[in-house]
N, C-alpha and C. Protein backbone atom coordinates (compact mmCIF):
# COMPACT_ATOMS: atom_id res chain seq x y z
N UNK A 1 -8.66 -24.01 -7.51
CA UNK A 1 -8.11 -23.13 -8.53
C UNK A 1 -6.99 -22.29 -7.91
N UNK A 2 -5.78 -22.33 -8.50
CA UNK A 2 -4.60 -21.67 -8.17
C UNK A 2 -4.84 -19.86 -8.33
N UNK A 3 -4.90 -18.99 -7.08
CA UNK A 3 -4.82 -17.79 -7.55
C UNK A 3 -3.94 -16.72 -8.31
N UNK A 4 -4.37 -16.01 -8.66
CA UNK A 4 -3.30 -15.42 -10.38
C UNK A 4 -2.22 -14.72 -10.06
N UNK A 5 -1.21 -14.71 -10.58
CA UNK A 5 0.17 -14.30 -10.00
C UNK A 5 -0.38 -13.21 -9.43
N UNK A 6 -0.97 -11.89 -10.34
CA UNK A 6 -1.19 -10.33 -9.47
C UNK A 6 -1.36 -10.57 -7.91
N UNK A 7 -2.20 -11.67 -7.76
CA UNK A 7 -2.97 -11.49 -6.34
C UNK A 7 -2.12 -12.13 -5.27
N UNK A 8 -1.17 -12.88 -5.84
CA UNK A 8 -0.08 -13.51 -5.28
C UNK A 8 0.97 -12.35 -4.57
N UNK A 9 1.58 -11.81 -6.10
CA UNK A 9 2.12 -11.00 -6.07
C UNK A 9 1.86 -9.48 -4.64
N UNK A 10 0.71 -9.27 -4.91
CA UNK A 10 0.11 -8.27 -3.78
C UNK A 10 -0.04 -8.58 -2.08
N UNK A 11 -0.23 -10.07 -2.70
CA UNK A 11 -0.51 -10.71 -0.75
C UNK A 11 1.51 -10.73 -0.28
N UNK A 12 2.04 -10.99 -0.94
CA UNK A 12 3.07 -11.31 -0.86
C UNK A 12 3.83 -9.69 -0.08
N UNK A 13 3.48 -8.51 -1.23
CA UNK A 13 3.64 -7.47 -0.44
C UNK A 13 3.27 -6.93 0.86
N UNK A 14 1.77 -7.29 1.06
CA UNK A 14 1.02 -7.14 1.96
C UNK A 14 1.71 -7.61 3.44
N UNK A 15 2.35 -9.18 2.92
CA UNK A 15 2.87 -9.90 4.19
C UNK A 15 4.50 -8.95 4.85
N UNK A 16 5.07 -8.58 3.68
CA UNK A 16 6.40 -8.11 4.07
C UNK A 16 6.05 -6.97 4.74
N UNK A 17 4.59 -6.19 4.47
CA UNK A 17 4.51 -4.31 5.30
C UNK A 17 4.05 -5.15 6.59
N UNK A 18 3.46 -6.23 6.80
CA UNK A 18 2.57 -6.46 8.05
C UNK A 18 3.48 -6.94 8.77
N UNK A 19 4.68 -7.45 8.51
CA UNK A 19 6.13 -7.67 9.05
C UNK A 19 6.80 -6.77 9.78
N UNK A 20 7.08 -5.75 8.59
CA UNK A 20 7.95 -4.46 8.95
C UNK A 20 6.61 -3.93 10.23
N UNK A 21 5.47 -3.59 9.86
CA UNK A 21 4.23 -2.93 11.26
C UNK A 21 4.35 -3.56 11.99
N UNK A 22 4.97 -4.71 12.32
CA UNK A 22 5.16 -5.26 13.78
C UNK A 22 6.29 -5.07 14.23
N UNK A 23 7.50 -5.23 13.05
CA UNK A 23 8.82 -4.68 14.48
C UNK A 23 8.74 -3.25 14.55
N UNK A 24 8.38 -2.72 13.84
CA UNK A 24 8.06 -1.29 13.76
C UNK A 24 7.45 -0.80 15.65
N UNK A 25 6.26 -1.68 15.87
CA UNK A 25 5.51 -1.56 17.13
C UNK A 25 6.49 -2.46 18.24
N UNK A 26 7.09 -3.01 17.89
CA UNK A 26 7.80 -3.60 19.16
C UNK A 26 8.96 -2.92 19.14
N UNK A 27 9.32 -1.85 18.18
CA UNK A 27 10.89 -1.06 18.42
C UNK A 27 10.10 -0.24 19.27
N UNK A 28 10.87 0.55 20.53
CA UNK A 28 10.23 1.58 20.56
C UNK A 28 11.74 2.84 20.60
N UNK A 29 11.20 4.12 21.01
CA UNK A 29 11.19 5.55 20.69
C UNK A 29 11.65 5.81 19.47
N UNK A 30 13.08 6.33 19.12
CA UNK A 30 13.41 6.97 18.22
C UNK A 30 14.66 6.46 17.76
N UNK A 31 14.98 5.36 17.69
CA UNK A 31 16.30 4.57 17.24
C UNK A 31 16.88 4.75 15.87
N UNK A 32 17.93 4.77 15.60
CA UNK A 32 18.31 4.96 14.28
C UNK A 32 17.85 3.46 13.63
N UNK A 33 17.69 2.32 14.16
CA UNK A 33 16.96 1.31 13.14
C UNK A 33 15.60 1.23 13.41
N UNK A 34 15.10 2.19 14.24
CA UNK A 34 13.75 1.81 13.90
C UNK A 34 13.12 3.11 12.89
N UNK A 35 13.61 4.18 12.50
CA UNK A 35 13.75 5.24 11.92
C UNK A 35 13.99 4.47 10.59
N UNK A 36 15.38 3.67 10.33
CA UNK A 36 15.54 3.03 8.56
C UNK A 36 14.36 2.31 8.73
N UNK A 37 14.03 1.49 9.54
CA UNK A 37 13.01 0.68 9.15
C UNK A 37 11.61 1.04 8.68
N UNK A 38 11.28 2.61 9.23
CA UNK A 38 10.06 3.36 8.99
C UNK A 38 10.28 3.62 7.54
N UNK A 39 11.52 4.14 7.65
CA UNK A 39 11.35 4.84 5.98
C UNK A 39 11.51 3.55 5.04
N UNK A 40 12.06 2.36 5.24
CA UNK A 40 11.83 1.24 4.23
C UNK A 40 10.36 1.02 3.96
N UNK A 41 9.71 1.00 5.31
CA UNK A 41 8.32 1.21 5.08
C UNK A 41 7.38 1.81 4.24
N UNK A 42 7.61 3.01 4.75
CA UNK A 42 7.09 3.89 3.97
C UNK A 42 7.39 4.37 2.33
N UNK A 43 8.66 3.68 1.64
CA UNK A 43 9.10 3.93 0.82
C UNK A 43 8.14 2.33 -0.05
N UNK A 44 8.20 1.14 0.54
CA UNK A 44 7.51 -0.02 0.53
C UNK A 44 6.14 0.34 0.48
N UNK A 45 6.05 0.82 0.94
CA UNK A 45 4.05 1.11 0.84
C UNK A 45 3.96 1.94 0.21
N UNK A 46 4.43 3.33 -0.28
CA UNK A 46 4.30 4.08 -1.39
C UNK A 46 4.20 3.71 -2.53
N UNK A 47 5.67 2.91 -2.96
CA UNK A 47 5.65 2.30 -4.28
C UNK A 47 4.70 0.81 -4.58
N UNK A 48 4.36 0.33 -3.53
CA UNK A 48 3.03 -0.75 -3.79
C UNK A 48 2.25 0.15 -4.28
N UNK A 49 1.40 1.05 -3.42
CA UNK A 49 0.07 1.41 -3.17
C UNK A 49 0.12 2.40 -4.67
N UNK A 50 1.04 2.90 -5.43
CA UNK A 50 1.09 3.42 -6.48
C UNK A 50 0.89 2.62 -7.96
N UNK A 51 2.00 1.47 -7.60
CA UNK A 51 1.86 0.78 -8.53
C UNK A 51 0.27 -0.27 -8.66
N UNK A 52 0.10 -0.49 -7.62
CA UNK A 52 -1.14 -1.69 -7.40
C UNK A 52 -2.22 -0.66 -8.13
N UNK A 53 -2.47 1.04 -7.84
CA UNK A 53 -3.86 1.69 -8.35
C UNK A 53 -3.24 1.67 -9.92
N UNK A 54 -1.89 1.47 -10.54
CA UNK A 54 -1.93 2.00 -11.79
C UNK A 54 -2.22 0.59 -12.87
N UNK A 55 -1.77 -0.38 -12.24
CA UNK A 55 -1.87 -1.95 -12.54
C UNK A 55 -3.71 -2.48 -12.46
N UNK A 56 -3.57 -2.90 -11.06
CA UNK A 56 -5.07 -3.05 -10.61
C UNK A 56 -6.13 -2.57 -10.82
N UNK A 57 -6.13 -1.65 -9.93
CA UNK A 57 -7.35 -0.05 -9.85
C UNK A 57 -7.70 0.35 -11.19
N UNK A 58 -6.62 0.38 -12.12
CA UNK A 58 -6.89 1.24 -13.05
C UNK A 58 -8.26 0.30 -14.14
N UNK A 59 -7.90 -0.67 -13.95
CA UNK A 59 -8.73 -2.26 -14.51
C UNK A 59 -9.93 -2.19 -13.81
N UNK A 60 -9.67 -2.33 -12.73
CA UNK A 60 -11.16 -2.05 -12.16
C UNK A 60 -12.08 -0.78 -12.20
N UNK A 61 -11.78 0.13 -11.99
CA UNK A 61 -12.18 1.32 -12.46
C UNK A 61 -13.64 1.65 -13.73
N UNK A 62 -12.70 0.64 -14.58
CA UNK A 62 -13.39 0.58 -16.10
C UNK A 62 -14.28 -0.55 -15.80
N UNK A 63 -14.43 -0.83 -15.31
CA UNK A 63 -15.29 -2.04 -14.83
C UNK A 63 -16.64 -1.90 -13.86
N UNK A 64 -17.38 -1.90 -14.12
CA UNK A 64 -18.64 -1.39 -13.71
C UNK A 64 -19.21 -2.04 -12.70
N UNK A 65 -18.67 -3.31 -12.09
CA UNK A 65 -18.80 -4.65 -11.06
C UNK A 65 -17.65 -4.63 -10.18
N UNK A 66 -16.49 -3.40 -10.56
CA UNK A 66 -15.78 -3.83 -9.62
C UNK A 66 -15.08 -2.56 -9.32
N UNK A 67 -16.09 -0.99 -9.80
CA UNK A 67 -15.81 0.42 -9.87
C UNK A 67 -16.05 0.93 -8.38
N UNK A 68 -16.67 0.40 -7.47
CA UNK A 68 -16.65 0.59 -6.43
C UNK A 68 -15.74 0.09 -5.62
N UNK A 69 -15.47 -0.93 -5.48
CA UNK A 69 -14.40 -1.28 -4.32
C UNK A 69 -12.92 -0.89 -5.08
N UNK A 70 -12.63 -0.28 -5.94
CA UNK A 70 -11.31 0.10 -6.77
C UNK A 70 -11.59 1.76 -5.88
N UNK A 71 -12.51 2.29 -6.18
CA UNK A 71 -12.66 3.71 -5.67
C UNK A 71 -12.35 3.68 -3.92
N UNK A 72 -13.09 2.67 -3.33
CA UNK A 72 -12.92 2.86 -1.82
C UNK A 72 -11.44 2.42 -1.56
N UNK A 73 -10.56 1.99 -2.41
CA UNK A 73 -9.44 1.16 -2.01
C UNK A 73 -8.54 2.53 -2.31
N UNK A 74 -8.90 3.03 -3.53
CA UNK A 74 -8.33 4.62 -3.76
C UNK A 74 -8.20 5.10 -2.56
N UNK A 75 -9.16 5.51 -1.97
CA UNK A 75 -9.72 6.73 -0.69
C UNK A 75 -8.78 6.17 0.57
N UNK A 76 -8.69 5.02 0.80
CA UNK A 76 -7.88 4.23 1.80
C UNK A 76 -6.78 4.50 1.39
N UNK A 77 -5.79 4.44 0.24
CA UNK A 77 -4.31 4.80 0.27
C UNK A 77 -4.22 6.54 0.14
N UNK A 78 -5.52 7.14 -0.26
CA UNK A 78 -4.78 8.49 -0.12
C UNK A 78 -4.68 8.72 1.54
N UNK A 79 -6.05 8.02 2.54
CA UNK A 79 -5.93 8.17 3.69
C UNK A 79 -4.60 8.04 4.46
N UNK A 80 -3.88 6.65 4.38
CA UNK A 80 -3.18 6.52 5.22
C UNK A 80 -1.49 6.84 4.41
N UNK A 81 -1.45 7.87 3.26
CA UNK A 81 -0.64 8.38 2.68
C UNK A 81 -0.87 9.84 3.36
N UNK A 82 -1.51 10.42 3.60
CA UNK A 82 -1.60 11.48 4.83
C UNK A 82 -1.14 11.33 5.68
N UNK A 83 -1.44 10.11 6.70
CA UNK A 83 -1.30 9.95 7.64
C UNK A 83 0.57 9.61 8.02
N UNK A 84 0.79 9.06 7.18
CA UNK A 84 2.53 9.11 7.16
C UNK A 84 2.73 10.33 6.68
N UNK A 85 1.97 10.96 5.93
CA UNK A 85 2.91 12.58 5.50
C UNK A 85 2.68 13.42 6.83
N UNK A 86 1.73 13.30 7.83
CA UNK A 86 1.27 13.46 9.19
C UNK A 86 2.00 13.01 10.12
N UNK A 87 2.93 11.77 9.92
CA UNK A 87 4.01 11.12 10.76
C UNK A 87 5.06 11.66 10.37
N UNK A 88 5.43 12.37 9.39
CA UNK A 88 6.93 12.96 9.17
C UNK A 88 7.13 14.06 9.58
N UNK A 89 6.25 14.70 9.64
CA UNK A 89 6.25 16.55 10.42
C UNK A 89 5.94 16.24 11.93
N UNK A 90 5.98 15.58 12.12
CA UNK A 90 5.92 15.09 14.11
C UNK A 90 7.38 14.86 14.39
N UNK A 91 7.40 14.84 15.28
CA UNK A 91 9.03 14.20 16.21
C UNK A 91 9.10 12.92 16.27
N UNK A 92 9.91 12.10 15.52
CA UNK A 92 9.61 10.73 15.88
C UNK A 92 10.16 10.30 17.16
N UNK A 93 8.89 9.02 17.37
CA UNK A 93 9.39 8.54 18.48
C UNK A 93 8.68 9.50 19.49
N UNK A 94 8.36 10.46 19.44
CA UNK A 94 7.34 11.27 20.50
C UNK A 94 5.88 10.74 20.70
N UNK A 95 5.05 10.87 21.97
CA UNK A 95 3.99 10.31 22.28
C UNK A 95 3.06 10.73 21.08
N UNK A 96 3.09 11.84 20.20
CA UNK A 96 1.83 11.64 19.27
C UNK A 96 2.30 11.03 18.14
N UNK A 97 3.52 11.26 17.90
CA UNK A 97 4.26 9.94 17.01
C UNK A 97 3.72 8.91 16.68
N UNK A 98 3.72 8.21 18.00
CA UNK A 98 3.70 6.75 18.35
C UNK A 98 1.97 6.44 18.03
N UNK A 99 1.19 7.22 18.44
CA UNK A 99 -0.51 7.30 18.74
C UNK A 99 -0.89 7.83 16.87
N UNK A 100 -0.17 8.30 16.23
CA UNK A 100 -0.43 8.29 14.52
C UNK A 100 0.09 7.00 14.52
N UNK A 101 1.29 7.17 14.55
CA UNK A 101 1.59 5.20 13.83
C UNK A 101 0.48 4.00 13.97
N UNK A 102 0.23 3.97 15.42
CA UNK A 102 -0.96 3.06 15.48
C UNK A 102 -2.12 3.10 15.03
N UNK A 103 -2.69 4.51 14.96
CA UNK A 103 -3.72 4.78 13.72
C UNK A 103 -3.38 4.71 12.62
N UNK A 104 -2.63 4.87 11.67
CA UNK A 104 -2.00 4.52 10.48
C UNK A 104 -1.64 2.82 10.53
N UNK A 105 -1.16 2.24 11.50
CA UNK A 105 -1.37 0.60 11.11
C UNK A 105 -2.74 0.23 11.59
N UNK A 106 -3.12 0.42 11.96
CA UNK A 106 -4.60 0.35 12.01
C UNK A 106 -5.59 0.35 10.90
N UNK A 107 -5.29 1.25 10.22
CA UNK A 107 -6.20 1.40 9.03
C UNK A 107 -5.29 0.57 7.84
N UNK A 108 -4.04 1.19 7.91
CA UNK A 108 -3.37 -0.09 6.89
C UNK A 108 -4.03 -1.69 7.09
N UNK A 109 -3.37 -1.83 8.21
CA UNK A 109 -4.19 -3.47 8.20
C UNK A 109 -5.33 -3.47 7.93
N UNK A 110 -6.40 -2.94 8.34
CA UNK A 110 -7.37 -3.07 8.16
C UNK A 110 -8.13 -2.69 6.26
N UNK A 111 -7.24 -2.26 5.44
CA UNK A 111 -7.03 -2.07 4.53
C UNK A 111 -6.65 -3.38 3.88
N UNK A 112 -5.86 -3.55 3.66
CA UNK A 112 -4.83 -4.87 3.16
C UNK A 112 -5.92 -5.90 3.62
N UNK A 113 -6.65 -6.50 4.59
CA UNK A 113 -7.05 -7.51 4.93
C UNK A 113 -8.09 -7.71 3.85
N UNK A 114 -8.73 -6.04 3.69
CA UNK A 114 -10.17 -5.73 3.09
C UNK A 114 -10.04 -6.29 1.53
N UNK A 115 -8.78 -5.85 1.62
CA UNK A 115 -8.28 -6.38 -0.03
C UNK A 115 -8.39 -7.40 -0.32
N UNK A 116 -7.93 -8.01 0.23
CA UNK A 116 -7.30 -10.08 0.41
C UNK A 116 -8.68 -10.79 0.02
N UNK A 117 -9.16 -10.14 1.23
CA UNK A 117 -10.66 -10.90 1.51
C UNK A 117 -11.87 -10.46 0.52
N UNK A 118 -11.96 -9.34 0.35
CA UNK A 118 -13.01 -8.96 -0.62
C UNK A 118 -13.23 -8.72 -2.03
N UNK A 119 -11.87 -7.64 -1.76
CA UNK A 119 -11.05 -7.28 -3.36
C UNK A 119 -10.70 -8.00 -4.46
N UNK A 120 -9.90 -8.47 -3.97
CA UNK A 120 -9.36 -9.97 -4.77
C UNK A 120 -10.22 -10.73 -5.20
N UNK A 121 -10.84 -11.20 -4.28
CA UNK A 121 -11.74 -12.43 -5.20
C UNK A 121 -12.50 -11.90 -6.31
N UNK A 122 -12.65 -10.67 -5.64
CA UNK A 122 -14.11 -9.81 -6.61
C UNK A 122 -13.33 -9.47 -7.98
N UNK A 123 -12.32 -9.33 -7.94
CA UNK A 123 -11.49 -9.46 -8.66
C UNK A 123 -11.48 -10.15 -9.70
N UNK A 124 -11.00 -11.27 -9.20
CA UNK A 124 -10.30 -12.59 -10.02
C UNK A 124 -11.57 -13.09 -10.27
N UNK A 125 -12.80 -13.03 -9.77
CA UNK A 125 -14.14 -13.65 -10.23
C UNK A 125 -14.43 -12.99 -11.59
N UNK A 126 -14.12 -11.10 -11.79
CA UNK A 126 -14.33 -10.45 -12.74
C UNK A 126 -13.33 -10.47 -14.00
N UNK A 127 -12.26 -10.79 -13.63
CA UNK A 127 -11.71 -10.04 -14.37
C UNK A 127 -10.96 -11.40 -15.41
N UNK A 128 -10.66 -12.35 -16.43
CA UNK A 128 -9.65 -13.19 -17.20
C UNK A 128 -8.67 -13.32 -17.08
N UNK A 129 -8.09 -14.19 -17.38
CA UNK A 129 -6.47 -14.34 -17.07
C UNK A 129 -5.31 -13.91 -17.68
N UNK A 130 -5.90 -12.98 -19.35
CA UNK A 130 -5.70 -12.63 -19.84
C UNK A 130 -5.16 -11.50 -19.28
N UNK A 131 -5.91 -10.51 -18.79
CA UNK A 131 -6.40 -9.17 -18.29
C UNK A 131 -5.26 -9.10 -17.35
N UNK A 132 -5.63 -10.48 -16.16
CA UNK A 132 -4.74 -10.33 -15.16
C UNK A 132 -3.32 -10.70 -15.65
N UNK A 133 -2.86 -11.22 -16.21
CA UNK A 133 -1.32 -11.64 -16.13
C UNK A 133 -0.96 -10.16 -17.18
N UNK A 134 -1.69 -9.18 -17.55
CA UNK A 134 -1.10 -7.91 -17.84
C UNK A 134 -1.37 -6.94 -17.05
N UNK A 135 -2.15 -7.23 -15.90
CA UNK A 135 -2.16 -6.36 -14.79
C UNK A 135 -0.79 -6.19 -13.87
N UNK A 136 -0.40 -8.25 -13.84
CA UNK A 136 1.01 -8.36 -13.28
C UNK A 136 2.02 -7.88 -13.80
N UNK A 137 2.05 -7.67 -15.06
CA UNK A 137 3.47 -7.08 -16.07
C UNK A 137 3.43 -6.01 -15.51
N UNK A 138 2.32 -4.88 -15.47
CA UNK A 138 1.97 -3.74 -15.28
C UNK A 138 2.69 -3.15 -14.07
N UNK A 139 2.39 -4.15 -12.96
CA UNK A 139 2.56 -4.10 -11.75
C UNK A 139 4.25 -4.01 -11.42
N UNK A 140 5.04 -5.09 -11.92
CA UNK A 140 6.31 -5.70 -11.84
C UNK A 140 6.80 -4.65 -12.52
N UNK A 141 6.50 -3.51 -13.60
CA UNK A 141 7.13 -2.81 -14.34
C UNK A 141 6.84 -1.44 -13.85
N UNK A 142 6.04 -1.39 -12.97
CA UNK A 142 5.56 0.42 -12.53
C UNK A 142 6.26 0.12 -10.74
N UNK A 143 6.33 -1.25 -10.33
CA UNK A 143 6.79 -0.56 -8.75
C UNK A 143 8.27 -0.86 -8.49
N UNK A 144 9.35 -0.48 -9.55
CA UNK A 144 10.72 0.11 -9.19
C UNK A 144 10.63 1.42 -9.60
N UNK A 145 9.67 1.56 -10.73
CA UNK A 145 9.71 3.01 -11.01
C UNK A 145 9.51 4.07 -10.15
N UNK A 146 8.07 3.18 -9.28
CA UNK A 146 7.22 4.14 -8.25
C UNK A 146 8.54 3.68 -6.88
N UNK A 147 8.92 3.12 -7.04
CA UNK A 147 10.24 3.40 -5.62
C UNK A 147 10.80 4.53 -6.20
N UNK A 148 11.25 4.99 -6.97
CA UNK A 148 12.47 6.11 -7.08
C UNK A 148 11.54 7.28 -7.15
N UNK A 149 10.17 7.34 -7.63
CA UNK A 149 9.20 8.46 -7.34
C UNK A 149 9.06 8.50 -5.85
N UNK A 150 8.73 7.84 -5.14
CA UNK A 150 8.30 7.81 -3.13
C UNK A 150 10.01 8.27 -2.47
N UNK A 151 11.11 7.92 -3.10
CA UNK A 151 12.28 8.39 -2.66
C UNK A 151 12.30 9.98 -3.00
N UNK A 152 11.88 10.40 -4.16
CA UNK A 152 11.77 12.46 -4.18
C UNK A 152 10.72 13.17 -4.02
N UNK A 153 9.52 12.18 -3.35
CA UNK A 153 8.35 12.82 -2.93
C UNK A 153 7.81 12.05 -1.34
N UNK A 154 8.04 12.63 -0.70
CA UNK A 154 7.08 12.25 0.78
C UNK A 154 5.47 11.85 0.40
N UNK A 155 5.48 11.67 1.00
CA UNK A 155 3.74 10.84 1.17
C UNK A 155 2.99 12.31 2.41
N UNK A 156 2.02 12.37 1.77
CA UNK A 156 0.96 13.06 2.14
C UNK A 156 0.73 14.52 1.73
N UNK A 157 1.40 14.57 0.52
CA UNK A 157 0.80 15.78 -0.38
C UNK A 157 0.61 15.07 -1.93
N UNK A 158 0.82 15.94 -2.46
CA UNK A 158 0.08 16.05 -4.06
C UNK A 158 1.46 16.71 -5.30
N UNK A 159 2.69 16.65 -4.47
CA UNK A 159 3.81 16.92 -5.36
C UNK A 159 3.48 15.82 -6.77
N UNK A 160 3.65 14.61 -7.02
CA UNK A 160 3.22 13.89 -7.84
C UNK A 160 2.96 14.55 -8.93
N UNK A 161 3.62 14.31 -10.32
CA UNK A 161 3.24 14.67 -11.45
C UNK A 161 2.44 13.12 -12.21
């Protein structure tokens, strides 16, 4: 069975941040391209991790089989949405810099994988195709929006209206 565009769609994101977290770790100190490349990042993972809870999450949520792993997946992007709002008030490129980033890809990956592997299926086992191919509209139509929101709000507060 072919998996449903959403989940396509999400792994697909997943692969481009796990991209950028590796040259990210092989740039090192404080370079002006490894600096654009953070904030593509971080501007990239904002507007996923926004759009995916308002698309996804929000479906699962209401869903009583799949209200738990939507909630823990919550708690994981507010986590490592701290943790970059925690990487921007540091010096980049400084030794505790560098020692957040790796805790922050750390839990990202370890996030994203959790998704792939657990989420998803639990997912697509629950949820119609119906459901899902308006989860994908949902998705495709809330994360240019949520880019120009992560461009006038930093990550790791609660500015967000």
């Amino acid at each position: 069975m072919t998996q449903a565009q959403i989940y396509r769609e999400l792994k697909a994101d997943h692969d481009k941040q796990r991209e950028m977290l590796k040259q990210l770790g092989e740039l090192q100190g404080a370079s002006g391209e490894r600096q654009s490349l953070f904030e593509s990042f971080r501007l990239e993972l904002q507007s996923h991790a926004a759009a995916e809870e308002e698309a996804l999450y929000s479906v699962m949520l209401a869903d009583p089989e799949l209200r738990d792993d939507a909630r823990h997946s919550v708690a994981e992007h507010k986590e490592v949405d701290d943790l970059l709002g925690e990487m921007m008030a540091i010096e980049f490129g400084s030794e505790e810099w560098e020692q957040k980033f790796d805790h922050m890809r750390h839990r990202y990956e370890h996030h994203i994988d959790e998704e792939e592997e657990d989420m998803f299926p639990a997912a697509e086992a629950e949820l119609d195709d119906e459901v899902e191919a308006k989860i994908a509209a949902t998705y495709e139509e809330r994360k240019p929006k949520e880019l120009e929101i992560a461009r006038e709000n930093p990550p790791g507060g609660d500015e967000r209206d």
